[in-house]
Protein backbone atom coordinates (compact mmCIF):
# COMPACT_ATOMS: atom_id res chain seq x y z
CA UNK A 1 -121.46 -71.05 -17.19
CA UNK A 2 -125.09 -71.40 -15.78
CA UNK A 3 -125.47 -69.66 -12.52
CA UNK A 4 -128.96 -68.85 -10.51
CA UNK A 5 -128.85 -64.85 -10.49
CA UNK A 6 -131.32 -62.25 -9.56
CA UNK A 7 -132.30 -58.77 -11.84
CA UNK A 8 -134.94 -57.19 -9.09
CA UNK A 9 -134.95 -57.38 -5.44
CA UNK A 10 -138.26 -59.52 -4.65
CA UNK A 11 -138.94 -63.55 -3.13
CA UNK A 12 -137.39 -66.40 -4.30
CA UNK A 13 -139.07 -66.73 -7.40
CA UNK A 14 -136.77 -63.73 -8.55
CA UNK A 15 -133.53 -66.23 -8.69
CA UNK A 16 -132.77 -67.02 -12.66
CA UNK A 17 -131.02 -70.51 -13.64
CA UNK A 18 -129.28 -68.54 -17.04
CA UNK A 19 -126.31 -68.19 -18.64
CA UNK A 20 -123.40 -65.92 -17.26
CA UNK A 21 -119.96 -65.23 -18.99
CA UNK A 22 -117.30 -66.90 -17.20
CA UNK A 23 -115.28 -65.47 -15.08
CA UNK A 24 -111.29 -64.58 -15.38
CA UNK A 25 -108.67 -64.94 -13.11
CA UNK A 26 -106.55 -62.16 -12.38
CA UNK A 27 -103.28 -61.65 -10.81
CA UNK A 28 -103.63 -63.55 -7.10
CA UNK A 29 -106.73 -65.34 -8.31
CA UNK A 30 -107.79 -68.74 -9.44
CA UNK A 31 -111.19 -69.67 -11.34
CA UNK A 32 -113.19 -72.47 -9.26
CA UNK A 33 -115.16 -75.39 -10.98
CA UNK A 34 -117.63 -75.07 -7.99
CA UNK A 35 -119.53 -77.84 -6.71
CA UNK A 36 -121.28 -77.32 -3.99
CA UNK A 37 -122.06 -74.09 -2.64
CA UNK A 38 -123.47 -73.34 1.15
CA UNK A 39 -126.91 -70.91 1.66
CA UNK A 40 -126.84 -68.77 4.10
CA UNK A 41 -128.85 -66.74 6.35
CA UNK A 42 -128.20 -63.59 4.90
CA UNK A 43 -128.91 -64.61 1.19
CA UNK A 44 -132.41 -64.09 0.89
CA UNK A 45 -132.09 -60.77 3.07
CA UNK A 46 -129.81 -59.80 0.03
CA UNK A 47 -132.26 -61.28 -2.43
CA UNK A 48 -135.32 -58.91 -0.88
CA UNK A 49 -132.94 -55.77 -0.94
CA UNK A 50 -132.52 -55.40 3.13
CA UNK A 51 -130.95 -52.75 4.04
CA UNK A 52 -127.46 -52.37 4.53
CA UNK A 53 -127.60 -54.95 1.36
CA UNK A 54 -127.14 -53.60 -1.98
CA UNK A 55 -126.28 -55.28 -5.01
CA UNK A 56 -125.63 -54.47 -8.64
CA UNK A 57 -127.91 -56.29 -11.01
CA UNK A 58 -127.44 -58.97 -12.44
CA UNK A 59 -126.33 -60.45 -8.86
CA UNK A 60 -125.11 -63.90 -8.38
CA UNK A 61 -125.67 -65.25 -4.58
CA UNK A 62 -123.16 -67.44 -2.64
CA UNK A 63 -120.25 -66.85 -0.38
CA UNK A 64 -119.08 -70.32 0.69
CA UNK A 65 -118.57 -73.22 -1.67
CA UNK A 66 -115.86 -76.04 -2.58
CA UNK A 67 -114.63 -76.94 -6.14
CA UNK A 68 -111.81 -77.46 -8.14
CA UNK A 69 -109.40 -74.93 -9.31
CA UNK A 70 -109.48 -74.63 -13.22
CA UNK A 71 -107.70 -71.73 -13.89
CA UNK A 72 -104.98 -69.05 -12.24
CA UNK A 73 -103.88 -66.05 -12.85
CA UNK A 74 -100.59 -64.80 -13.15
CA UNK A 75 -98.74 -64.77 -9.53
CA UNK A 76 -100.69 -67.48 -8.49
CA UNK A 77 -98.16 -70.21 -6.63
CA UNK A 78 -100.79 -71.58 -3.68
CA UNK A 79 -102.13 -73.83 -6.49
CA UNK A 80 -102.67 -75.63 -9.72
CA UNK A 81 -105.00 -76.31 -12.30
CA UNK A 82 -107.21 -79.87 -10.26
CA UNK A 83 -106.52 -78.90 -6.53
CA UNK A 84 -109.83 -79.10 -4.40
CA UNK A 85 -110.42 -76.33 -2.67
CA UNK A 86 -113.10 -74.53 -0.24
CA UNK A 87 -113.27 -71.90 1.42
CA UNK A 88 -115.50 -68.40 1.59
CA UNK A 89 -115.00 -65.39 -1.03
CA UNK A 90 -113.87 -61.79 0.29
CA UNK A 91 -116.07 -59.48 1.95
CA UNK A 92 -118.49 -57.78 0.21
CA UNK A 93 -117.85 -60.80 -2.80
CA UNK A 94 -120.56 -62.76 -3.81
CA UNK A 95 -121.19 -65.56 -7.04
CA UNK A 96 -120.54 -69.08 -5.44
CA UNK A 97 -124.55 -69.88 -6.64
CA UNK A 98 -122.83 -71.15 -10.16
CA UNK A 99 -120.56 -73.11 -12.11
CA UNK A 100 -117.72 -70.94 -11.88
CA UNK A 101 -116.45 -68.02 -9.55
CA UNK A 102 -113.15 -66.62 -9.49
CA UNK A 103 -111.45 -65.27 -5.57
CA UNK A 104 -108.00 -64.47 -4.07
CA UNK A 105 -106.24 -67.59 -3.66
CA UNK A 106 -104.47 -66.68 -0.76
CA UNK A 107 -107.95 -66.61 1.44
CA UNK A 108 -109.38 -70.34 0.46
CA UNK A 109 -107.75 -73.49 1.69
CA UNK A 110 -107.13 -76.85 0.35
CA UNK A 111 -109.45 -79.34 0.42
CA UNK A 112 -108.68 -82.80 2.38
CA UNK A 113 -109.65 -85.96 0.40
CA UNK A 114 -111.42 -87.18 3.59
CA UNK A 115 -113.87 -84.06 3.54
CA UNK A 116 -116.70 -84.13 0.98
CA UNK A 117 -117.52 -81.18 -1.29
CA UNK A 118 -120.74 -80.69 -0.06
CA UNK A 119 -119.81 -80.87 3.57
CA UNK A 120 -117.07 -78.56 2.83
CA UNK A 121 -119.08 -76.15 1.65
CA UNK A 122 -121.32 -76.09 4.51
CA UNK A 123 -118.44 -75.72 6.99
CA UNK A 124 -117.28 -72.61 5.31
CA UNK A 125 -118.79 -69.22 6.66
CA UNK A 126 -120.34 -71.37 9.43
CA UNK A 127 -117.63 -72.64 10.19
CA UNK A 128 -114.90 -69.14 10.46
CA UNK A 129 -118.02 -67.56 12.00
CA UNK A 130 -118.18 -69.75 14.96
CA UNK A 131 -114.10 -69.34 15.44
CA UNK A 132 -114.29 -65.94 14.69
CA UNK A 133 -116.95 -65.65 17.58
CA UNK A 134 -116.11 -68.41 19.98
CA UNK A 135 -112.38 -67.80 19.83
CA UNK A 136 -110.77 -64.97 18.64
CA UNK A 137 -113.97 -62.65 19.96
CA UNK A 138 -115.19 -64.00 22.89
CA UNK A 139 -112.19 -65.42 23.93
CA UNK A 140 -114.10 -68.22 25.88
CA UNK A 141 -112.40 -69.65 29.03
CA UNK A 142 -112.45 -73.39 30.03
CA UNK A 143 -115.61 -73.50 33.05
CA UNK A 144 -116.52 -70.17 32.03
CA UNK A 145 -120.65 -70.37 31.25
CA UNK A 146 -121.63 -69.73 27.65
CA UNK A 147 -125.68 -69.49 26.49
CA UNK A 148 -125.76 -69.45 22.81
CA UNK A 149 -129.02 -68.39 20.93
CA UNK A 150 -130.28 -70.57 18.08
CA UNK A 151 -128.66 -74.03 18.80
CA UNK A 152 -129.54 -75.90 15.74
CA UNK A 153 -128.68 -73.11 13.46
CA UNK A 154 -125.63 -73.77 11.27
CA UNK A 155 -123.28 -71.17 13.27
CA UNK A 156 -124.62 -71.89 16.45
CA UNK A 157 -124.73 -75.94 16.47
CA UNK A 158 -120.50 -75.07 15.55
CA UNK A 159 -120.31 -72.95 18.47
CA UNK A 160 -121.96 -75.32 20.77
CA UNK A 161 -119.26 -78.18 19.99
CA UNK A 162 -116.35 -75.67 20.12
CA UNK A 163 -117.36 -74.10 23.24
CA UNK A 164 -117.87 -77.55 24.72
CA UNK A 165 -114.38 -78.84 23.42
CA UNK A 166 -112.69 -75.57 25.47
CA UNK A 167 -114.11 -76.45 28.55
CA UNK A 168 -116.69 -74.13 28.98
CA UNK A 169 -120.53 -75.01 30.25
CA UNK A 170 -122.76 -74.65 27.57
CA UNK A 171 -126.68 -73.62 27.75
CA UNK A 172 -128.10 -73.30 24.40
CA UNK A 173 -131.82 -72.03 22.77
CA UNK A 174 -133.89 -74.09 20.65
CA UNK A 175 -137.37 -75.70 20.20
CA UNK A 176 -138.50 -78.76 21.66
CA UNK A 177 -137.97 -80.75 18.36
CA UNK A 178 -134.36 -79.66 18.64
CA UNK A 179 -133.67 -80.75 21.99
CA UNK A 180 -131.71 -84.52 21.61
CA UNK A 181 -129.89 -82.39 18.62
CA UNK A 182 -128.68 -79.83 20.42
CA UNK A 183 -127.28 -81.91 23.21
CA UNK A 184 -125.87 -84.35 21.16
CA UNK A 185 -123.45 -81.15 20.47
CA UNK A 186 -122.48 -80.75 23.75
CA UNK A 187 -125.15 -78.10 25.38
CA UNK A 188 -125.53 -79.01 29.16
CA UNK A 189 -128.79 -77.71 29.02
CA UNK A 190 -131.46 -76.56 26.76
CA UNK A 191 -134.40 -73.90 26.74
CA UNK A 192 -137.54 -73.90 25.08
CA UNK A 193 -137.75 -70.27 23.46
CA UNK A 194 -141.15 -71.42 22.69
CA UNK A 195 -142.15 -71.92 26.34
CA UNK A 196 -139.66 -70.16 28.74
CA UNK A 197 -138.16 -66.64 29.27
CA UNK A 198 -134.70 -67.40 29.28
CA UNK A 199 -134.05 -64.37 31.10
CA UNK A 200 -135.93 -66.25 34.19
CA UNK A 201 -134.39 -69.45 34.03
CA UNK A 202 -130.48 -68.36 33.11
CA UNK A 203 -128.08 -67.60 35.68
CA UNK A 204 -125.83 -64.93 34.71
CA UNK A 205 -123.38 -65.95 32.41
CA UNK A 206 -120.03 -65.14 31.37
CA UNK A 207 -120.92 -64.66 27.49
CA UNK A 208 -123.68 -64.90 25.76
CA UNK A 209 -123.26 -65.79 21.95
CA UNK A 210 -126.47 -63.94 19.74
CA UNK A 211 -127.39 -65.91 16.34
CA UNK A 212 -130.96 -64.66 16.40
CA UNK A 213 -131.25 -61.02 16.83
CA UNK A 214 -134.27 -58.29 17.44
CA UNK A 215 -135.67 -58.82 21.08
CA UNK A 216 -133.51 -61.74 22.17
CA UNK A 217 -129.79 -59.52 21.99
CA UNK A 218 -131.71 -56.57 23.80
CA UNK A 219 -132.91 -59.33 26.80
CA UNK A 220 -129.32 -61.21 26.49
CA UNK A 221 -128.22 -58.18 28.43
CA UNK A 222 -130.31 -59.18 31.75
CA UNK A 223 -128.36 -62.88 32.15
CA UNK A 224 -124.97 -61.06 31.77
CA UNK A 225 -122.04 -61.07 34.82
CA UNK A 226 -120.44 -58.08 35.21
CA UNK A 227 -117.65 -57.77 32.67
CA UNK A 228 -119.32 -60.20 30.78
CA UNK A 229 -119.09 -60.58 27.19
CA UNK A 230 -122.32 -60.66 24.80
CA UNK A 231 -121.10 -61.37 20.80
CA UNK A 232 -123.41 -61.07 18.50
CA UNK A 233 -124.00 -61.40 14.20
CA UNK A 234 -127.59 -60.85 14.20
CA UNK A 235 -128.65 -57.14 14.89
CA UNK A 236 -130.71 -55.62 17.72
CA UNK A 237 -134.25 -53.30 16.53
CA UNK A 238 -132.24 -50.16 15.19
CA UNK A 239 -131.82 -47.46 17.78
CA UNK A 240 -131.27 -49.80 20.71
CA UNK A 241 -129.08 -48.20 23.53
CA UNK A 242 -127.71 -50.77 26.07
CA UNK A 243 -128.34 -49.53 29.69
CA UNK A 244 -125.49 -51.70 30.92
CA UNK A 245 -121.99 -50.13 31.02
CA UNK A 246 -120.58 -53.00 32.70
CA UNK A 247 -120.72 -55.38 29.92
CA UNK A 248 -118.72 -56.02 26.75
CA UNK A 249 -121.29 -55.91 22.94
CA UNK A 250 -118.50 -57.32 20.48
CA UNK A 251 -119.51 -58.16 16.47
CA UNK A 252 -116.78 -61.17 15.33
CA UNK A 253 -114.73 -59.50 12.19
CA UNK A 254 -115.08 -62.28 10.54
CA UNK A 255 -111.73 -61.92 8.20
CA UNK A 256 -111.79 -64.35 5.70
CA UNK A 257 -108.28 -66.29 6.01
CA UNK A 258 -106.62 -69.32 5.53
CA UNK A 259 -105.71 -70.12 9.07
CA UNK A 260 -109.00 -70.23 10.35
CA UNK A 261 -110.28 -72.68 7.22
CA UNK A 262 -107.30 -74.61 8.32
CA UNK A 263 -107.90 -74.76 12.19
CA UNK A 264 -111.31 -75.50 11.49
CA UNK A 265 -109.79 -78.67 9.59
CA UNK A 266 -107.81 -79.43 12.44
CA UNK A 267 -110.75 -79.47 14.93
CA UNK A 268 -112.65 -81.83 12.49
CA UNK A 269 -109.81 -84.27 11.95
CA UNK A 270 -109.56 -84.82 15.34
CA UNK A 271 -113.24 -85.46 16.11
CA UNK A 272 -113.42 -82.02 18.40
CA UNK A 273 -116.36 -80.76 15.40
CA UNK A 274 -118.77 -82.22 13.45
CA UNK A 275 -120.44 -81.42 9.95
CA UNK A 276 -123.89 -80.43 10.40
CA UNK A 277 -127.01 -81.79 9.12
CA UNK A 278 -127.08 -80.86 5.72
CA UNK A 279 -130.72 -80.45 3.31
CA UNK A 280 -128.97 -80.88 -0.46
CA UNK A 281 -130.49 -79.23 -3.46
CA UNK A 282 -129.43 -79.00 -7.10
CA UNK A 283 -128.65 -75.82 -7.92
CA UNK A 284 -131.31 -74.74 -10.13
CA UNK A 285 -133.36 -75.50 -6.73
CA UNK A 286 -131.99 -72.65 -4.58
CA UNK A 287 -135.33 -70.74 -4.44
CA UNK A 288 -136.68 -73.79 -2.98
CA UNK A 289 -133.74 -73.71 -0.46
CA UNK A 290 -134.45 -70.00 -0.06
CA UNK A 291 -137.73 -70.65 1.33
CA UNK A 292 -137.02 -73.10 3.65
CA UNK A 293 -133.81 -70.44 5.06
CA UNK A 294 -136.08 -67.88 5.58
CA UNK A 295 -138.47 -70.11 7.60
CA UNK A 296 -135.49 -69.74 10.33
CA UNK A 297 -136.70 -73.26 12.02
CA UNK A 298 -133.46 -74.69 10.20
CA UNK A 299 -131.49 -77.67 11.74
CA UNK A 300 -128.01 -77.56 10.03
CA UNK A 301 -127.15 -76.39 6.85
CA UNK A 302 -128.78 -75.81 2.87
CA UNK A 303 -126.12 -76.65 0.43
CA UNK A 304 -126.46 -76.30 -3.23
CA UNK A 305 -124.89 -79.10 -5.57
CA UNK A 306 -123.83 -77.58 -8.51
CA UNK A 307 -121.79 -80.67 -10.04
């Protein structure tokens, strides 16, 4: 199979289009004809060697993608040999940038007819992420107040429309550009990180949902109620000590599962979500789409076609 894969921990110029053996499917496991596969935040953090992010080489990228299932292993009774799937490979598991990958069948989902590859591929991580957070973590509360970080990320733009279809009021951050975007989603209102302290135009809010990180989850504390809830999947500067006691810091687990590929299905069937903007690139492109992801001024989603 070809697959874009990395030897050395460097930029994107690092990633390889080459030849890689295919994989096998064991017991529990089916091999998927990928094609599309989603890019995500995290990827080129992995590419430059981040801590907290080691890899063996060769590394293949990719945790999210949809295909077809051409192969399973022994045990195997979710599905057959042609059954579209998506969904987002286990923890720690990485190798949707290629032709072929091989995961646990019982974690992926089928795919509907009505639901492209591509789009399904960008829904994935994105997708459980926002559930995870929104959901299962947060456990947001219709006319509770919500002020997510990063509106027109891929994560965040999901959280906006689920926190808006429970009820809650929903504040959001973005640039100006992103604005009509962002709304269109279902934020009530929108702040300019690029102009305002959100800490002095906030009221105190019942969670705060952090996509960004560094300085803005150590000032997300300040617009917090008492008992409030501040979730979070980008990290605060290392040795940060909240001063508040009063207030909940929660990191979504994130499980990868069927149930929440399939209630995220459920939600987009019945118009309550939306896929996000999605920038396509042929696979043998993804340093391309590398750059762009660690620009971090990214409306939607990258998606790799691979077929």
């Amino acid at each position: 199979m070809k697959a874009m894969v990395f030897s050395q921990y460097g930029g994107p110029d690092v990633l390889r289009y080459v030849d890689m053996p295919d994989p096998v499917a064991q017991a529990g496991e089916v091999v998927v004809d990928v094609y599309a596969a989603s890019v995500n935040g995290a990827d080129h953090k992995v590419r430059r060697g981040d801590p907290g992010h080691p890899v063996q080489f060769p590394h293949i990228l990719g945790r999210d993608f949809s295909g077809v299932v051409s192969a399973a292993g022994r045990e195997t009774q979710d599905f057959t040999v042609g059954d579209a799937v998506f969904g987002v490979l286990d923890r720690g598991k990485e190798g949707a940038y290629a032709q072929k990958l091989v995961t646990q069948a019982a974690i992926i989902a089928r795919k509907p007819d009505w639901l492209e590859h591509v789009d399904a591929a960008a829904l994935g991580l994105a997708g459980i992420t926002a559930l995870w957070a929104i959901e299962d973590t947060a456990r947001l509360k219709a006319g509770e107040t919500i002020l997510i970080h990063g509106g027109a990320g891929g994560v965040a733009g999901l959280a906006i429309q689920l926190a808006h279809h429970l009820g809650a009021k929903v504040i959001t951050t973005a640039s100006a550009v992103n604005h009509a975007y962002v709304k269109s989603l279902g934020a009530e209102r929108v702040i300019d990180y690029t102009a305002q302290d959100f800490t002095q135009v906030v009221e105190p809010c019942d969670v705060v949902f952090d996509t960004v990180g560094g300085d803005t989850g150590v000032r997300s504390y300040k617009v917090l109620k008492p008992g409030g809830r501040l979730v979070w999947i980008a990290a605060t500067p290392e040795g940060f000590v909240p001063t508040r006691q009063d207030v909940v810091s929660s990191r979504p687990a994130v499980l990868r599962d069927r149930s929440h590929l399939q209630r995220m299905l459920t939600l987009l069937e019945a118009g309550q979500l939306k896929v996000p903007p999605i920038q396509r690139f042929p696979l043998e492109q993804a340093a391309r789409a590398h750059r762009i992801s660690e620009g971090r001024h990214l409306r939607g989603k990258l998606v790799l076609e691979v077929r």
